[in-house]
N, C-alpha and C. Protein backbone atom coordinates (compact mmCIF):
# COMPACT_ATOMS: atom_id res chain seq x y z
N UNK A 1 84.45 109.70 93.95
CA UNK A 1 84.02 108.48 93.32
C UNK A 1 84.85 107.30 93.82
N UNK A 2 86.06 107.53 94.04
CA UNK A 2 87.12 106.30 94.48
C UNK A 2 86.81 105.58 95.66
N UNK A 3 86.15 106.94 96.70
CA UNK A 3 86.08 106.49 97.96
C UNK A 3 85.17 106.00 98.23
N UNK A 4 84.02 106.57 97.08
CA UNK A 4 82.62 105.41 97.36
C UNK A 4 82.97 103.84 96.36
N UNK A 5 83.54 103.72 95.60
CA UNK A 5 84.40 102.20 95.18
C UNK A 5 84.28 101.52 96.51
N UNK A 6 85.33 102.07 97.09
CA UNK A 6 86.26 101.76 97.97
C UNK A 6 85.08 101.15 99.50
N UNK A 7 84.19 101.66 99.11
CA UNK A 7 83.20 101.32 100.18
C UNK A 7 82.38 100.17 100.11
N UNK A 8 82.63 99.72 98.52
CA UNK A 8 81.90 98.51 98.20
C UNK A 8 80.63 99.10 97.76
N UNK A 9 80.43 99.97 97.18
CA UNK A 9 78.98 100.35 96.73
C UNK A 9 78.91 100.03 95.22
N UNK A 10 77.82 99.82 95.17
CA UNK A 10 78.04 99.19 93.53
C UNK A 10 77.66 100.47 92.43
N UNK A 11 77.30 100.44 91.22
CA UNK A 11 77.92 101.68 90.33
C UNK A 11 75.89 102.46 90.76
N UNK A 12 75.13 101.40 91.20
CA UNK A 12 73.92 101.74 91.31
C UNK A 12 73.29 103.15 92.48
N UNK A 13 74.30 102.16 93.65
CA UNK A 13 74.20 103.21 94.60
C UNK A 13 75.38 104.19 94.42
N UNK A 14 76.89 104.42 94.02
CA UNK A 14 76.89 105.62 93.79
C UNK A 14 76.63 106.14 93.14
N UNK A 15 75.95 106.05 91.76
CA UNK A 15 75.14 107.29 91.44
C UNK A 15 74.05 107.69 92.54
N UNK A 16 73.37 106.84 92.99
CA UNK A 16 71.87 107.91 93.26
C UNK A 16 72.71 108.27 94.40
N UNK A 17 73.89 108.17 95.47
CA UNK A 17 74.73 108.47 96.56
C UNK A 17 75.66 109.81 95.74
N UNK A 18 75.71 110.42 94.67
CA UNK A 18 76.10 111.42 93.73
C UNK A 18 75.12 112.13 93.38
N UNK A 19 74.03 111.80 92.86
CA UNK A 19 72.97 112.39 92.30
C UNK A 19 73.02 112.67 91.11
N UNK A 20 73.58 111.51 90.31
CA UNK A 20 74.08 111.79 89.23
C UNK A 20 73.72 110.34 88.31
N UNK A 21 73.54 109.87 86.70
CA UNK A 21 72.98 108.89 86.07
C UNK A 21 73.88 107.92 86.46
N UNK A 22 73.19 106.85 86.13
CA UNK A 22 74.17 105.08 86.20
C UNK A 22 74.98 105.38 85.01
N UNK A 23 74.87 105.44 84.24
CA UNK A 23 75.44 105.46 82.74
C UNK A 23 76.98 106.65 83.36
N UNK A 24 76.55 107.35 83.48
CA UNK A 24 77.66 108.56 84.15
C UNK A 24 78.69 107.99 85.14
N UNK A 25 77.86 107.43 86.38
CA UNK A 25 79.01 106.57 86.80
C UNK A 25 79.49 105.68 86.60
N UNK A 26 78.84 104.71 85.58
CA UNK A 26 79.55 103.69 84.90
C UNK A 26 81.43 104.05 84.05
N UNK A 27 80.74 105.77 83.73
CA UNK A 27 81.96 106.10 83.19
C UNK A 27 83.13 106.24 83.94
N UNK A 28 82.59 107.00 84.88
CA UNK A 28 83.87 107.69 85.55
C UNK A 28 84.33 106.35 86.59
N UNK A 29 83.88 105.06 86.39
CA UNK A 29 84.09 104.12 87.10
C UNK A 29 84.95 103.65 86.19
N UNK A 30 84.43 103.53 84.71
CA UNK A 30 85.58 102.88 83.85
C UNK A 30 86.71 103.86 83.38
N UNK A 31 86.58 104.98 83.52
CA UNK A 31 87.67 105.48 83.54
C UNK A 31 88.77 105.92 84.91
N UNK A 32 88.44 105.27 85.89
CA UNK A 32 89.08 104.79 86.80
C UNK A 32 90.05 103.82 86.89
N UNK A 33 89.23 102.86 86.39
CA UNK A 33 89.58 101.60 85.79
C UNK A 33 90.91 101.52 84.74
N UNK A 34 90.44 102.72 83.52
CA UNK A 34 91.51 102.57 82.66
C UNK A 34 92.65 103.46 83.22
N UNK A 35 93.04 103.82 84.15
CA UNK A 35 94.30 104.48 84.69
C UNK A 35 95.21 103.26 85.11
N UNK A 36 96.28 103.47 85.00
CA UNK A 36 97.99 102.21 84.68
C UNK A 36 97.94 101.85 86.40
N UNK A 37 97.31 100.25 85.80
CA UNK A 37 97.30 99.68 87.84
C UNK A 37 96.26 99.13 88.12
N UNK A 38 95.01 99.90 87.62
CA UNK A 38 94.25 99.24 87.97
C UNK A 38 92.95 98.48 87.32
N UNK A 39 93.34 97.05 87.43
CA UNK A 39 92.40 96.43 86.59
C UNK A 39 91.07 95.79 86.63
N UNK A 40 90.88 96.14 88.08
CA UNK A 40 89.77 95.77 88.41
C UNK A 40 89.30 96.20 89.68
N UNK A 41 88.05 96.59 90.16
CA UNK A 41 87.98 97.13 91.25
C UNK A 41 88.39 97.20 92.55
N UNK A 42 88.99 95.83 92.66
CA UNK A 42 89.54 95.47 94.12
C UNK A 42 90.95 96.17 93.82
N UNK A 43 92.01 96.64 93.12
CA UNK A 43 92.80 97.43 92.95
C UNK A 43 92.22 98.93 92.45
N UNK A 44 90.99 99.54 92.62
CA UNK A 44 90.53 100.62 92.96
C UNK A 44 90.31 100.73 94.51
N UNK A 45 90.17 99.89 95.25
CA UNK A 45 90.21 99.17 96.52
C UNK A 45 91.57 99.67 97.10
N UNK A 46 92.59 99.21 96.79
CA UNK A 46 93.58 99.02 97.06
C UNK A 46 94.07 100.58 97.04
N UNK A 47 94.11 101.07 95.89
CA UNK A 47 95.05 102.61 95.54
C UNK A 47 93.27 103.59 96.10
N UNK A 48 92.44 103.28 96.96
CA UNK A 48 92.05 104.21 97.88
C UNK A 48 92.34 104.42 99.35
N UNK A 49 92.58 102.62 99.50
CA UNK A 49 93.70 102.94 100.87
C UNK A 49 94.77 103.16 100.78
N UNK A 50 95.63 103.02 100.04
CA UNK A 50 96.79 103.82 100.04
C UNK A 50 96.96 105.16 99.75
N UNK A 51 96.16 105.77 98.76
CA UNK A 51 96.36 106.81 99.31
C UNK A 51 95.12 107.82 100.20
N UNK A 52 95.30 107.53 101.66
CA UNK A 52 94.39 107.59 101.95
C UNK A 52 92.87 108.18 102.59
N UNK A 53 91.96 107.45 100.69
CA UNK A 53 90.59 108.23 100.69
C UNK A 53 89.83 107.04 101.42
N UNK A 54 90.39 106.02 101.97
CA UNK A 54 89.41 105.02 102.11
C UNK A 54 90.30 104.78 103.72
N UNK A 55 89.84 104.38 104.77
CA UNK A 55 90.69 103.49 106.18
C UNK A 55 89.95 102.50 105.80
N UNK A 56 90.20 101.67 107.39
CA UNK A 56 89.27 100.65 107.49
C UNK A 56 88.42 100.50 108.99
């Protein structure tokens, strides 16, 4: 899930890129979110290139 963030896909395309509901990835997007750091997606951005699930 981080690494499709990290790709700039919005919560629309990774679900149907999962095969899985919007509502579902809305979650596991906001519970991404609520982990200590990161407050917004561009720091889901950030802690996928570092540790790294995302290059450039």
């Amino acid at each position: 899930m981080l690494a499709l963030v990290a790709r700039g896909l919005s919560n629309q395309d990774t679900a149907t890129g999962l095969g899985i509901g919007l509502r579902t990835a809305k979650t596991h997007v906001g519970r991404l979110l609520a982990k200590p750091g990161a407050h917004d997606r561009a720091r889901l951005v950030v802690a996928a290139y570092q540790s790294g699930l995302a290059r450039p």
